[in-house]
PDB file of N, CA and C in Angstrom:
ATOM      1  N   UNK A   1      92.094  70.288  69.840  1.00  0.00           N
ATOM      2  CA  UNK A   1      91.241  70.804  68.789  1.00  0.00           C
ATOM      3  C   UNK A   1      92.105  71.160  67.574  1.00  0.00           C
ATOM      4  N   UNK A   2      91.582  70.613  66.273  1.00  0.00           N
ATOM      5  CA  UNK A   2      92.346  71.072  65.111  1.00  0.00           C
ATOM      6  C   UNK A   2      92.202  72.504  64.856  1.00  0.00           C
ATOM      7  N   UNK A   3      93.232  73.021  64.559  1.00  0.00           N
ATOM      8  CA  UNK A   3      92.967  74.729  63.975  1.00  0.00           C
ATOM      9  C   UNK A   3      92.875  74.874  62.826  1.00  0.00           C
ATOM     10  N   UNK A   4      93.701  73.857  62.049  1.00  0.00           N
ATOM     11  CA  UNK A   4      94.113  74.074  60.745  1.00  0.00           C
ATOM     12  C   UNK A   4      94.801  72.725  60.226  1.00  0.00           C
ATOM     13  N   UNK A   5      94.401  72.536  58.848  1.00  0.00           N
ATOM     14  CA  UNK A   5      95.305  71.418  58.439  1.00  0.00           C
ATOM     15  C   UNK A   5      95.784  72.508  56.615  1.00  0.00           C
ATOM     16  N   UNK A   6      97.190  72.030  56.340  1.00  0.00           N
ATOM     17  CA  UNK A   6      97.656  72.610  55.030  1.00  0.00           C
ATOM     18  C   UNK A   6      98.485  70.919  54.412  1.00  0.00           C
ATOM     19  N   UNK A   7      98.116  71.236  53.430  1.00  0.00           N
ATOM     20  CA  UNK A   7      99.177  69.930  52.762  1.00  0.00           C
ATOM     21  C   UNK A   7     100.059  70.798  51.456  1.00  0.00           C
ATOM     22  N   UNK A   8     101.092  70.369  50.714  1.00  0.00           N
ATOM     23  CA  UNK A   8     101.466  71.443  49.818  1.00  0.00           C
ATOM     24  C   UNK A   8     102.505  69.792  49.098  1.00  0.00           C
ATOM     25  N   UNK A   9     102.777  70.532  47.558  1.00  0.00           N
ATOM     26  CA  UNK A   9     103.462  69.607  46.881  1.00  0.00           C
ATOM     27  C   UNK A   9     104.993  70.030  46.005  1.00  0.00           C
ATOM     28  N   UNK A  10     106.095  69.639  45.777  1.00  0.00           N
ATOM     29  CA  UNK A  10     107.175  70.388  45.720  1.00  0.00           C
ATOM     30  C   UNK A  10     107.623  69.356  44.415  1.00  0.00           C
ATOM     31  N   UNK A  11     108.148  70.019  42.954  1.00  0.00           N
ATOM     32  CA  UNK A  11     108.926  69.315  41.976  1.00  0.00           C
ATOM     33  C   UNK A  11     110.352  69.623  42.825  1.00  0.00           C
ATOM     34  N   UNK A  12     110.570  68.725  42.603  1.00  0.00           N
ATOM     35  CA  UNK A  12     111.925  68.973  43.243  1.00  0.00           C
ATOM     36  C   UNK A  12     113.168  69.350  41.754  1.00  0.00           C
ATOM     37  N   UNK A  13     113.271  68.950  41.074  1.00  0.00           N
ATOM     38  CA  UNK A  13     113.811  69.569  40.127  1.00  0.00           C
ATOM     39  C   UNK A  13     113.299  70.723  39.720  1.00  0.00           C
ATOM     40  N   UNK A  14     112.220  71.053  39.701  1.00  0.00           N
ATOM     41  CA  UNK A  14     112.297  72.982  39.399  1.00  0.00           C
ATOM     42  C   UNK A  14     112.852  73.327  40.562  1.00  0.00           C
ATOM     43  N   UNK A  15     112.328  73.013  41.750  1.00  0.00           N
ATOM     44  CA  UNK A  15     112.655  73.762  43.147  1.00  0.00           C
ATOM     45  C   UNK A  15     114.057  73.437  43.329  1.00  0.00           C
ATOM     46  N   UNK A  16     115.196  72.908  42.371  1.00  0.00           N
ATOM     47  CA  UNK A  16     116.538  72.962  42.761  1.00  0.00           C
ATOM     48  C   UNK A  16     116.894  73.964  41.408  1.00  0.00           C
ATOM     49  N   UNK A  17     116.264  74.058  40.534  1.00  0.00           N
ATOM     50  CA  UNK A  17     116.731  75.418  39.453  1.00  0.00           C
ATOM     51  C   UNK A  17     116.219  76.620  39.826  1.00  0.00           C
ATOM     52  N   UNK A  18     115.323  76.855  40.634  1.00  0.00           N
ATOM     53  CA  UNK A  18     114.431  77.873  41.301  1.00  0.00           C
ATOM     54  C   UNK A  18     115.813  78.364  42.392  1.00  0.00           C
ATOM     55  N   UNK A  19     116.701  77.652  43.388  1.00  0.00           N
ATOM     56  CA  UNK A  19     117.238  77.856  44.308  1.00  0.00           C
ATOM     57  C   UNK A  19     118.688  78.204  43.168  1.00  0.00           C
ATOM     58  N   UNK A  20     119.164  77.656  42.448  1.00  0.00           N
ATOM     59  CA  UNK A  20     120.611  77.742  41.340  1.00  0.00           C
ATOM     60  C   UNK A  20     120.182  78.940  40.720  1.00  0.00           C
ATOM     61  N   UNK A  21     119.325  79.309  40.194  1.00  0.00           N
ATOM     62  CA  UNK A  21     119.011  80.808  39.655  1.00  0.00           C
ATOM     63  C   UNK A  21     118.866  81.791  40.939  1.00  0.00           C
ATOM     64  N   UNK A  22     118.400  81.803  42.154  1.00  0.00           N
ATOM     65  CA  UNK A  22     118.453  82.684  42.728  1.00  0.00           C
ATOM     66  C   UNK A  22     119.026  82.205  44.384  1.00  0.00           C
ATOM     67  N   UNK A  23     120.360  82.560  44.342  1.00  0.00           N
ATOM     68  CA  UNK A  23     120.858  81.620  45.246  1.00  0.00           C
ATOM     69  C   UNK A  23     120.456  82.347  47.047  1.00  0.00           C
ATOM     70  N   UNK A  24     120.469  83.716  46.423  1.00  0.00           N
ATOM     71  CA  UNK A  24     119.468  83.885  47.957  1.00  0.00           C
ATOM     72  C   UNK A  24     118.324  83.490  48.125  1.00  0.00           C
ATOM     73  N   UNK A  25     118.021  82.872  47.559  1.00  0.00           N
ATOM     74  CA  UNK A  25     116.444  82.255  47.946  1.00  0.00           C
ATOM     75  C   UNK A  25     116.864  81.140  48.984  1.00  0.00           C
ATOM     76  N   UNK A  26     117.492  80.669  48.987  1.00  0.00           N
ATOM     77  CA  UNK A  26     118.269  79.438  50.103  1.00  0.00           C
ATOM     78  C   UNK A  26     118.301  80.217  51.746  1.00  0.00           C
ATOM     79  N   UNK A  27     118.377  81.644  51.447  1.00  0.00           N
ATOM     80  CA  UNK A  27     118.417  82.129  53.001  1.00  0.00           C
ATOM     81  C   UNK A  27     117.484  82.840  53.174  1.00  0.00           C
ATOM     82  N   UNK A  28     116.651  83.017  52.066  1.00  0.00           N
ATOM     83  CA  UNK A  28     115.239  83.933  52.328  1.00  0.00           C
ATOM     84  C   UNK A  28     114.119  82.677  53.144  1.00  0.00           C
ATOM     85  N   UNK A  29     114.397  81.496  52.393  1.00  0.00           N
ATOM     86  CA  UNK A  29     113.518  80.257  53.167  1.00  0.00           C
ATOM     87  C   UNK A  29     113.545  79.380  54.259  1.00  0.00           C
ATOM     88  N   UNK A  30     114.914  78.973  54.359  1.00  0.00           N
ATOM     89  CA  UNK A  30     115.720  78.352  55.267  1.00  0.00           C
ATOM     90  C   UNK A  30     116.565  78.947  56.279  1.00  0.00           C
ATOM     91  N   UNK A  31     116.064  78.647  57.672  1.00  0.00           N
ATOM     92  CA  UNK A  31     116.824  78.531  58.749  1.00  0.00           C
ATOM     93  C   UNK A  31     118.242  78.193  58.485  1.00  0.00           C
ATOM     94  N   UNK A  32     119.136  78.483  58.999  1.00  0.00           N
ATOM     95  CA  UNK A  32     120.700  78.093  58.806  1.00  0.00           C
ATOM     96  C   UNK A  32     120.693  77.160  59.346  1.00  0.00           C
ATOM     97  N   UNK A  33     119.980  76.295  60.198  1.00  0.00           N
ATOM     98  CA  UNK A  33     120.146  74.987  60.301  1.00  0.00           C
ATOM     99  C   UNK A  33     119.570  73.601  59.553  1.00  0.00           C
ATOM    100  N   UNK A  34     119.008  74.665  58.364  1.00  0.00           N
ATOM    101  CA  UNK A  34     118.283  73.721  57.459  1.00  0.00           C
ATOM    102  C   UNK A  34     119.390  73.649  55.976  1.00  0.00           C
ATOM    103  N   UNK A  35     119.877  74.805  55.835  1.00  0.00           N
ATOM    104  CA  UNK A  35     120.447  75.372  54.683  1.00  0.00           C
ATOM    105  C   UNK A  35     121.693  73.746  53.796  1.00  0.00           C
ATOM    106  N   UNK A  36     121.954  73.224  54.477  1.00  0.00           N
ATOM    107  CA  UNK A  36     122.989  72.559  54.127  1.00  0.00           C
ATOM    108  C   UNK A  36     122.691  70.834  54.011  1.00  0.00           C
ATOM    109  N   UNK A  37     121.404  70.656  53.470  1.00  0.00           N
ATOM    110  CA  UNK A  37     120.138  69.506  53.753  1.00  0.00           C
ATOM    111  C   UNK A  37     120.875  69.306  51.929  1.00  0.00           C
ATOM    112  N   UNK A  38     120.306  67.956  51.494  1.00  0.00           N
ATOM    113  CA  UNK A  38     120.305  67.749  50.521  1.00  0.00           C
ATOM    114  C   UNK A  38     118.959  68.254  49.965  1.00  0.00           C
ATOM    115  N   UNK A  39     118.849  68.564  48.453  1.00  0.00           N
ATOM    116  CA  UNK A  39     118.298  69.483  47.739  1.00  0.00           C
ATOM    117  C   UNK A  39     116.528  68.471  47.878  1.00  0.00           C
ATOM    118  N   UNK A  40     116.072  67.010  47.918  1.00  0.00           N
ATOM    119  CA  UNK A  40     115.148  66.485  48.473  1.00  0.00           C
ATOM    120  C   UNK A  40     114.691  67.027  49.782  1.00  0.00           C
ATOM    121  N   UNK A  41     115.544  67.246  50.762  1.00  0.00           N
ATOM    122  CA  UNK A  41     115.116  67.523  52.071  1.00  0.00           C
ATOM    123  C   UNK A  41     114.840  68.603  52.102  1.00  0.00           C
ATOM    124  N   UNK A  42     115.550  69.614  51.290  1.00  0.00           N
ATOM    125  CA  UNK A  42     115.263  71.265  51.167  1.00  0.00           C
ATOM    126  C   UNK A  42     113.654  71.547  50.567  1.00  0.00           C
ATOM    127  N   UNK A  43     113.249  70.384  49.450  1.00  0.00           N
ATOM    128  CA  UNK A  43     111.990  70.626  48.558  1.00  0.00           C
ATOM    129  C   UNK A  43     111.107  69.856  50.048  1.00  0.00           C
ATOM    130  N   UNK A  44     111.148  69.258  50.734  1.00  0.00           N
ATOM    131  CA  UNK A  44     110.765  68.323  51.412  1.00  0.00           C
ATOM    132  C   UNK A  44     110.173  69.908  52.766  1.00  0.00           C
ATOM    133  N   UNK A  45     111.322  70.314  52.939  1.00  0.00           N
ATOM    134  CA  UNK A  45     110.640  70.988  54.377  1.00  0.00           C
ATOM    135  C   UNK A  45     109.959  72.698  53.642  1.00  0.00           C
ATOM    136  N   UNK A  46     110.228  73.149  52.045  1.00  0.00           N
ATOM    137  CA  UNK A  46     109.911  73.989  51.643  1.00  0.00           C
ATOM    138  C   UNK A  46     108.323  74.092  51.657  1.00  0.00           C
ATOM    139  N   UNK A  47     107.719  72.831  51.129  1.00  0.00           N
ATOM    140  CA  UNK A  47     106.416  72.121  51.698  1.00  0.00           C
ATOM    141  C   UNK A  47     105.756  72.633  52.630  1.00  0.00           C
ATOM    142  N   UNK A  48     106.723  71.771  53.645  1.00  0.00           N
ATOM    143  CA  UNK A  48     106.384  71.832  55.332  1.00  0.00           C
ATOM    144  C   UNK A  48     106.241  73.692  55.596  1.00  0.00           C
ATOM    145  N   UNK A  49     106.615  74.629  55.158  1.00  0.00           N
ATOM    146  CA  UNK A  49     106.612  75.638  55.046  1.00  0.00           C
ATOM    147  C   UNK A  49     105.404  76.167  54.674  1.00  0.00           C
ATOM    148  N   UNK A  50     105.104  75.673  53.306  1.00  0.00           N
ATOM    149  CA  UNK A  50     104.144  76.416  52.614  1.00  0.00           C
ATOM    150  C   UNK A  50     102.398  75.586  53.252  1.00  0.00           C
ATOM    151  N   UNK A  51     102.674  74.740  53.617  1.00  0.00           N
ATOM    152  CA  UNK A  51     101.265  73.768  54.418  1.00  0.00           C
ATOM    153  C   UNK A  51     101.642  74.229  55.922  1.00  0.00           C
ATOM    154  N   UNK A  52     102.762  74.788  56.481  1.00  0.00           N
ATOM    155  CA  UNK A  52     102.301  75.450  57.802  1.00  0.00           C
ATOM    156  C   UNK A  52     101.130  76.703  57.227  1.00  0.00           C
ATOM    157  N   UNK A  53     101.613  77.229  56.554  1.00  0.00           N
ATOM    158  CA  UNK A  53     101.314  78.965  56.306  1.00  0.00           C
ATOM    159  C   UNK A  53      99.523  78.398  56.071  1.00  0.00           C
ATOM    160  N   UNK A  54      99.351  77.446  54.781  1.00  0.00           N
ATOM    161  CA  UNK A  54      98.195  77.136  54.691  1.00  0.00           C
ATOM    162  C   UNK A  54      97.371  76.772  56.237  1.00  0.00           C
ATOM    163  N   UNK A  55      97.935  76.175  56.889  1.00  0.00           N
ATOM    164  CA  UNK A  55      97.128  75.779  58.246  1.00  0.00           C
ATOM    165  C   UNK A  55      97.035  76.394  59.383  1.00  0.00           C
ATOM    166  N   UNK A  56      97.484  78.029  58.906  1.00  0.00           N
ATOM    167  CA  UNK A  56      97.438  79.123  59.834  1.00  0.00           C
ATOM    168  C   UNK A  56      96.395  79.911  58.960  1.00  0.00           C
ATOM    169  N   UNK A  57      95.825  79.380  57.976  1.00  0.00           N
ATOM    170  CA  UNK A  57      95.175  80.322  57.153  1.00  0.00           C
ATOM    171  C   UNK A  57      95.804  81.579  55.991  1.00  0.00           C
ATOM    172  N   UNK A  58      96.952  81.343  55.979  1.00  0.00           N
ATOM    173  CA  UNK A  58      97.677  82.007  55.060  1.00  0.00           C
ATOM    174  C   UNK A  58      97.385  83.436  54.744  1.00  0.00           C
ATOM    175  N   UNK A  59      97.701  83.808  55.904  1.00  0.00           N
ATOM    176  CA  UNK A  59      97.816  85.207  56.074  1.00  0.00           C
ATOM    177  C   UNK A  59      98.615  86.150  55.824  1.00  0.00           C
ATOM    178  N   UNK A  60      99.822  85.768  55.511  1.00  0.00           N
ATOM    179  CA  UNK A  60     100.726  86.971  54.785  1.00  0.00           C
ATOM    180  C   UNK A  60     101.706  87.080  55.967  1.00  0.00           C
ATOM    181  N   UNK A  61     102.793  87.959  55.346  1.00  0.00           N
ATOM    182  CA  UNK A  61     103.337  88.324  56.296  1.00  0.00           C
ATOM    183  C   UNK A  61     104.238  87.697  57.218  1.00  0.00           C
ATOM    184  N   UNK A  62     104.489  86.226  56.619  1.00  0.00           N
ATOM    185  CA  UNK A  62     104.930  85.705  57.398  1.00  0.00           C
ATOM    186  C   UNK A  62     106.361  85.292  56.756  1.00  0.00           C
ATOM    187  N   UNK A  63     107.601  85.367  57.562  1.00  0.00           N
ATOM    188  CA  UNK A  63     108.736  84.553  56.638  1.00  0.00           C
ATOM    189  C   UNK A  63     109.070  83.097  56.920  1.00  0.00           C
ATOM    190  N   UNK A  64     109.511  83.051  55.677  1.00  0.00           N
ATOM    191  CA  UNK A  64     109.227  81.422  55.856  1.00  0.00           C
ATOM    192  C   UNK A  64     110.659  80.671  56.943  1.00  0.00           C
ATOM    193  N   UNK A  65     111.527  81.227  56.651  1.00  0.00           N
ATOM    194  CA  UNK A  65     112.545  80.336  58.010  1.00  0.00           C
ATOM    195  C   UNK A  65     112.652  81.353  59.186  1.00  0.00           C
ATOM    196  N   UNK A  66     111.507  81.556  59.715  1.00  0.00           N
ATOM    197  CA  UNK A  66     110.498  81.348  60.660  1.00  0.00           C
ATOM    198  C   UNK A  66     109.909  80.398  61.529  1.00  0.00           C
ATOM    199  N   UNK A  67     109.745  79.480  60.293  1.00  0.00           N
ATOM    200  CA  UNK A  67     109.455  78.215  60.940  1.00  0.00           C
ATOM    201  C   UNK A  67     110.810  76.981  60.332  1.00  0.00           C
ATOM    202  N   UNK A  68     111.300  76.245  61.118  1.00  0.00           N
ATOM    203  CA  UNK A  68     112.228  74.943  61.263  1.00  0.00           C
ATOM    204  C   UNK A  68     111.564  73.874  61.197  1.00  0.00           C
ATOM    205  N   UNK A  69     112.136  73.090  60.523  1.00  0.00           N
ATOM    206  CA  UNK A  69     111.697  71.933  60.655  1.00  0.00           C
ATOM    207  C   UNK A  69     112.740  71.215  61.099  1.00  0.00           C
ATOM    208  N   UNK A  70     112.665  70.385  62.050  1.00  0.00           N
ATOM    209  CA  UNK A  70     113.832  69.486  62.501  1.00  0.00           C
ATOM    210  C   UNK A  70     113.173  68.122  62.541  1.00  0.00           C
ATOM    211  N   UNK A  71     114.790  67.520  62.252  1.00  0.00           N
ATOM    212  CA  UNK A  71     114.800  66.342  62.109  1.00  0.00           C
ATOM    213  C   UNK A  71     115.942  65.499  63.027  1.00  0.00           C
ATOM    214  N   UNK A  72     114.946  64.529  63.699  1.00  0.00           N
ATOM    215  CA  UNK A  72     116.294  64.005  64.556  1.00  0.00           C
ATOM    216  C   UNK A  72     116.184  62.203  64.369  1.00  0.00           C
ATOM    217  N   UNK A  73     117.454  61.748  64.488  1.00  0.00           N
ATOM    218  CA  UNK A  73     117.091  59.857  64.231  1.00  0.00           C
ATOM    219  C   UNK A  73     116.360  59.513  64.993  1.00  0.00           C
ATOM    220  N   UNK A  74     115.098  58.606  64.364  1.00  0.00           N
ATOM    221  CA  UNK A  74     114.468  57.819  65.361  1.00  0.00           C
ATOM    222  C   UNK A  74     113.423  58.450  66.047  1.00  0.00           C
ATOM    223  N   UNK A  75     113.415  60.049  65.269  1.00  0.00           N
ATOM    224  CA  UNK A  75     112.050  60.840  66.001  1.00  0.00           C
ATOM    225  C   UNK A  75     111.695  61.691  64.256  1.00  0.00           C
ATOM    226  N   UNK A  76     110.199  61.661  64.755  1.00  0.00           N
ATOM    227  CA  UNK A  76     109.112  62.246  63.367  1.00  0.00           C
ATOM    228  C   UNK A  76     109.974  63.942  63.659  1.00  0.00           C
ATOM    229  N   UNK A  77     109.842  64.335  62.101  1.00  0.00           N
ATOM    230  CA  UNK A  77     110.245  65.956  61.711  1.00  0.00           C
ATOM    231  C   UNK A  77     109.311  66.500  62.666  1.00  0.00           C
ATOM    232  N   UNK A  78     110.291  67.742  63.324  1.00  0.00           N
ATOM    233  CA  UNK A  78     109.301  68.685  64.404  1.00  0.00           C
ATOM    234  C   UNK A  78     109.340  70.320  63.575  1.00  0.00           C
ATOM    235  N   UNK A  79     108.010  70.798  64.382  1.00  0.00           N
ATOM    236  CA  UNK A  79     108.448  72.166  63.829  1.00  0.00           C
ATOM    237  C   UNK A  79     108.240  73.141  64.647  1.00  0.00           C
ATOM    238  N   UNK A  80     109.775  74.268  64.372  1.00  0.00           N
ATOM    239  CA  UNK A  80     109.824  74.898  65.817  1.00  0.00           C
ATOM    240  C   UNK A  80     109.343  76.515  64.827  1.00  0.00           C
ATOM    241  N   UNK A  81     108.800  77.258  65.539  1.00  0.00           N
ATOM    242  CA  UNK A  81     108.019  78.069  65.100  1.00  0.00           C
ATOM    243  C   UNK A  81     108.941  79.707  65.320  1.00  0.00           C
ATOM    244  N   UNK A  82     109.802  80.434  65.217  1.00  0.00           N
ATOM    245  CA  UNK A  82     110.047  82.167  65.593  1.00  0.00           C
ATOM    246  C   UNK A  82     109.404  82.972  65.241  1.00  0.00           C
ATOM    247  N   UNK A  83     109.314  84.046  65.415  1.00  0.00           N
ATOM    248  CA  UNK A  83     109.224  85.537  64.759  1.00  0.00           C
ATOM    249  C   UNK A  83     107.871  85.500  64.413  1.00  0.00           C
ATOM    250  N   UNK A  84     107.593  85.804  63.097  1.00  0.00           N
ATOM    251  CA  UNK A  84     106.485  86.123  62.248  1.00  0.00           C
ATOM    252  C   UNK A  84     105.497  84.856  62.608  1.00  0.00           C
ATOM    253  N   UNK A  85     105.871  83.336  62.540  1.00  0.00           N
ATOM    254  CA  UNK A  85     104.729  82.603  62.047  1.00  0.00           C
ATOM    255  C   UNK A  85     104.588  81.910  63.542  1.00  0.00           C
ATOM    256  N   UNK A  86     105.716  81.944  64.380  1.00  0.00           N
ATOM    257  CA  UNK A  86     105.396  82.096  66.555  1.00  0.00           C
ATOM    258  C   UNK A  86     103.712  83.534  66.420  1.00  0.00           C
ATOM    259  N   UNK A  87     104.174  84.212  66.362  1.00  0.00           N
ATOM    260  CA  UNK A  87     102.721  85.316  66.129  1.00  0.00           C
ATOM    261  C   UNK A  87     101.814  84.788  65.731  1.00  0.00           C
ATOM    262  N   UNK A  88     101.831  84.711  64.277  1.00  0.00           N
ATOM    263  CA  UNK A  88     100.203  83.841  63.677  1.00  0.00           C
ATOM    264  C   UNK A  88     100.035  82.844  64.926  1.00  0.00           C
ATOM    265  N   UNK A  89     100.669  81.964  64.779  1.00  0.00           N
ATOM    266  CA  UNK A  89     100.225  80.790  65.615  1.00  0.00           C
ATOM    267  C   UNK A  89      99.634  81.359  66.952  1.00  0.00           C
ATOM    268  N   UNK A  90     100.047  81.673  67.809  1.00  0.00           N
ATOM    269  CA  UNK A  90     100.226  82.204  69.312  1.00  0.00           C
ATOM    270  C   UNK A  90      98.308  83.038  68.960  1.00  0.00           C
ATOM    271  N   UNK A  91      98.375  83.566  67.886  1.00  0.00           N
ATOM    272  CA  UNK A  91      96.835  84.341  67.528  1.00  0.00           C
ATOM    273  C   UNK A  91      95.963  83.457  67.280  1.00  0.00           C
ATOM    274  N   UNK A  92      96.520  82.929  66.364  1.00  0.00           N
ATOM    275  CA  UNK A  92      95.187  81.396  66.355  1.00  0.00           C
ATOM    276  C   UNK A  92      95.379  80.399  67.303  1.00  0.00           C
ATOM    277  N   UNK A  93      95.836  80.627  68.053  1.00  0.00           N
ATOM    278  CA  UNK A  93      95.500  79.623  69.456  1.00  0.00           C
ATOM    279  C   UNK A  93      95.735  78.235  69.154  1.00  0.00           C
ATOM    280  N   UNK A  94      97.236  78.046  68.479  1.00  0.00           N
ATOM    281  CA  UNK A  94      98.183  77.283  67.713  1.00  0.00           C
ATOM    282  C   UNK A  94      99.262  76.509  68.937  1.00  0.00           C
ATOM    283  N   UNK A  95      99.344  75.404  69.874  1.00  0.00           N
ATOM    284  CA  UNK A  95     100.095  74.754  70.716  1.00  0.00           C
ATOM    285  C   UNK A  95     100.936  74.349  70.083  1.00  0.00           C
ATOM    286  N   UNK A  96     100.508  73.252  68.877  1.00  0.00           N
ATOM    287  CA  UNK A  96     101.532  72.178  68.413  1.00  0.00           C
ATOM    288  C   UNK A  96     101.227  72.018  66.784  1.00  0.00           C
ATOM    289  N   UNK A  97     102.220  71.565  66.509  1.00  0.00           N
ATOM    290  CA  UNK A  97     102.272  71.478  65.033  1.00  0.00           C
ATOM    291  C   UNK A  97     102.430  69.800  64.803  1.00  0.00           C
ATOM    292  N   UNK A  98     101.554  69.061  63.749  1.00  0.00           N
ATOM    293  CA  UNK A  98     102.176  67.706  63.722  1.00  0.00           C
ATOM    294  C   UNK A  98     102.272  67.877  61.999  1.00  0.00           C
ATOM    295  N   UNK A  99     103.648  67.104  61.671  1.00  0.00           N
ATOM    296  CA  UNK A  99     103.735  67.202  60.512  1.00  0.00           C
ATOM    297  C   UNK A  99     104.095  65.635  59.956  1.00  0.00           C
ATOM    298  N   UNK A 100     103.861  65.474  58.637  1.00  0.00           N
ATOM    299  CA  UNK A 100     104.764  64.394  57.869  1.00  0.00           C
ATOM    300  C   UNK A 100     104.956  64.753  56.597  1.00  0.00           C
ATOM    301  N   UNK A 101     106.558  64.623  56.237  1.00  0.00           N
ATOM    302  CA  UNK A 101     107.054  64.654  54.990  1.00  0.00           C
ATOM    303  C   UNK A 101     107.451  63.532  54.135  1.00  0.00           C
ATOM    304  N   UNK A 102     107.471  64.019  52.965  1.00  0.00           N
ATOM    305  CA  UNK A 102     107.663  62.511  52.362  1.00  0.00           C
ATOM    306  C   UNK A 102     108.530  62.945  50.645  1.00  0.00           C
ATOM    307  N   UNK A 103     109.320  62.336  50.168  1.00  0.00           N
ATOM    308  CA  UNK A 103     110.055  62.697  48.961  1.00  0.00           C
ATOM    309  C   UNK A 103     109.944  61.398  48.258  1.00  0.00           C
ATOM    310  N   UNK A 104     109.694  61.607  46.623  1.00  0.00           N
ATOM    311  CA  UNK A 104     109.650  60.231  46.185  1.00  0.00           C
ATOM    312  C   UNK A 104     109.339  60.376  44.857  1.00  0.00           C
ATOM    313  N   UNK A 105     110.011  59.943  43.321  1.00  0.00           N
ATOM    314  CA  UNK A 105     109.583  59.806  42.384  1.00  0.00           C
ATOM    315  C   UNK A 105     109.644  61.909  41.577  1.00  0.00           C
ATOM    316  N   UNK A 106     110.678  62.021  42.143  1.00  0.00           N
ATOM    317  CA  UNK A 106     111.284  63.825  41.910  1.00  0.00           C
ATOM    318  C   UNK A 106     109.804  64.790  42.473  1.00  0.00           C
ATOM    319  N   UNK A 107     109.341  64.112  43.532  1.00  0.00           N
ATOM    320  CA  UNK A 107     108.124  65.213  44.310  1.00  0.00           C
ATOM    321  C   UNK A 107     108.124  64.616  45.580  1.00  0.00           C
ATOM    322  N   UNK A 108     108.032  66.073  46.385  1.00  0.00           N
ATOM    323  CA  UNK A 108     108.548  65.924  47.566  1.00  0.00           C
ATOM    324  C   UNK A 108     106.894  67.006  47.918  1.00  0.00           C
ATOM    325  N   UNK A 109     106.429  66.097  49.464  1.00  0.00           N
ATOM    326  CA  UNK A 109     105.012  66.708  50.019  1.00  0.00           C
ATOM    327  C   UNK A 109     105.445  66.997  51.518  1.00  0.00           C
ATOM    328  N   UNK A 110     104.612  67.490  52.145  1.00  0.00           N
ATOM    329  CA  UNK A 110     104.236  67.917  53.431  1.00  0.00           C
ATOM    330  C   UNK A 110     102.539  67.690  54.054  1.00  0.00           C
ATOM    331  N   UNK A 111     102.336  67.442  55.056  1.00  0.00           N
ATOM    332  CA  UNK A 111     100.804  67.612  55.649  1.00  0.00           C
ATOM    333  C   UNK A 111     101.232  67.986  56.737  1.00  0.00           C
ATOM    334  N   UNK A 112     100.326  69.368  57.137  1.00  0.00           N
ATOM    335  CA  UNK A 112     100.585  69.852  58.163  1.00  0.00           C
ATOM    336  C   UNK A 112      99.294  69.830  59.352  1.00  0.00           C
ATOM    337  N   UNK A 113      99.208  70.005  60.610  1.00  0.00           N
ATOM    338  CA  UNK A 113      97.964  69.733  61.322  1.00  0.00           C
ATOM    339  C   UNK A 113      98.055  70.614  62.314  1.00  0.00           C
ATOM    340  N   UNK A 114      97.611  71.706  62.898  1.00  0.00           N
ATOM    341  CA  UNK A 114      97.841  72.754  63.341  1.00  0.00           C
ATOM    342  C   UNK A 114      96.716  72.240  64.657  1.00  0.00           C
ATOM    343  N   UNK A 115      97.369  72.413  65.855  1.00  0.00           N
ATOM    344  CA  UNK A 115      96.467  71.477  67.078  1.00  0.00           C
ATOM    345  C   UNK A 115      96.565  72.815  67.747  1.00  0.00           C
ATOM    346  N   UNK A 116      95.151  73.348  68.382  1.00  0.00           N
ATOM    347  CA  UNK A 116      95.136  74.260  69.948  1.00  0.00           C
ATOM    348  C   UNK A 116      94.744  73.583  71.046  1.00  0.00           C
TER     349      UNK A 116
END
């Protein structure tokens, strides 16, 4: 059963002057295993972030590297959920997350699909 679907859209050139002006923003959003992505992949899973939150209903409260997005060769981006947005989910009766990202033409998207 769908719970939720979020899609979200990222300039990737503001969202790399957005991160150069405030360089903690890189660890306020990102997992440390995301942190060191090229600045596409960073606008790419920032997305994936903001269309999870939408497909939990965007409730607040939640931090955003919280949720991971991983990426492995030869397998679709996964997303692993901790803390704050493991809760939302786990409340809305949230199993699995299916996502696809995509970067292209200095804009980088996400669609997110929130399955119970």
């Amino acid at each position: 059963m769908i719970v939720g679907i979020g899609i979200d859209v990222v300039d990737i050139d503001r969202f790399a002057q957005t991160l150069e002006a405030t360089p903690r923003m890189l660890e306020k959003l990102f997992h440390e295993r995301e942190r060191d992505m090229p600045i596409e992949s960073l606008a790419a899973r920032f997305a994936a972030k903001e269309a999870i939150a939408k497909a939990l209903g965007s409730p607040g409260g939640m931090l955003f590297h919280d949720a991971v997005i991983e990426r492995r060769a030869g397998h679709p981006p996964q997303v692993e959920v901790h803390g704050t947005v493991a809760a939302v989910a786990a409340e809305k009766g949230v199993r699995n997350f299916h996502l696809s990202l995509s970067h292209d033409g200095g804009v980088a998207t996400a669609m997110v699909i929130a399955e119970g």
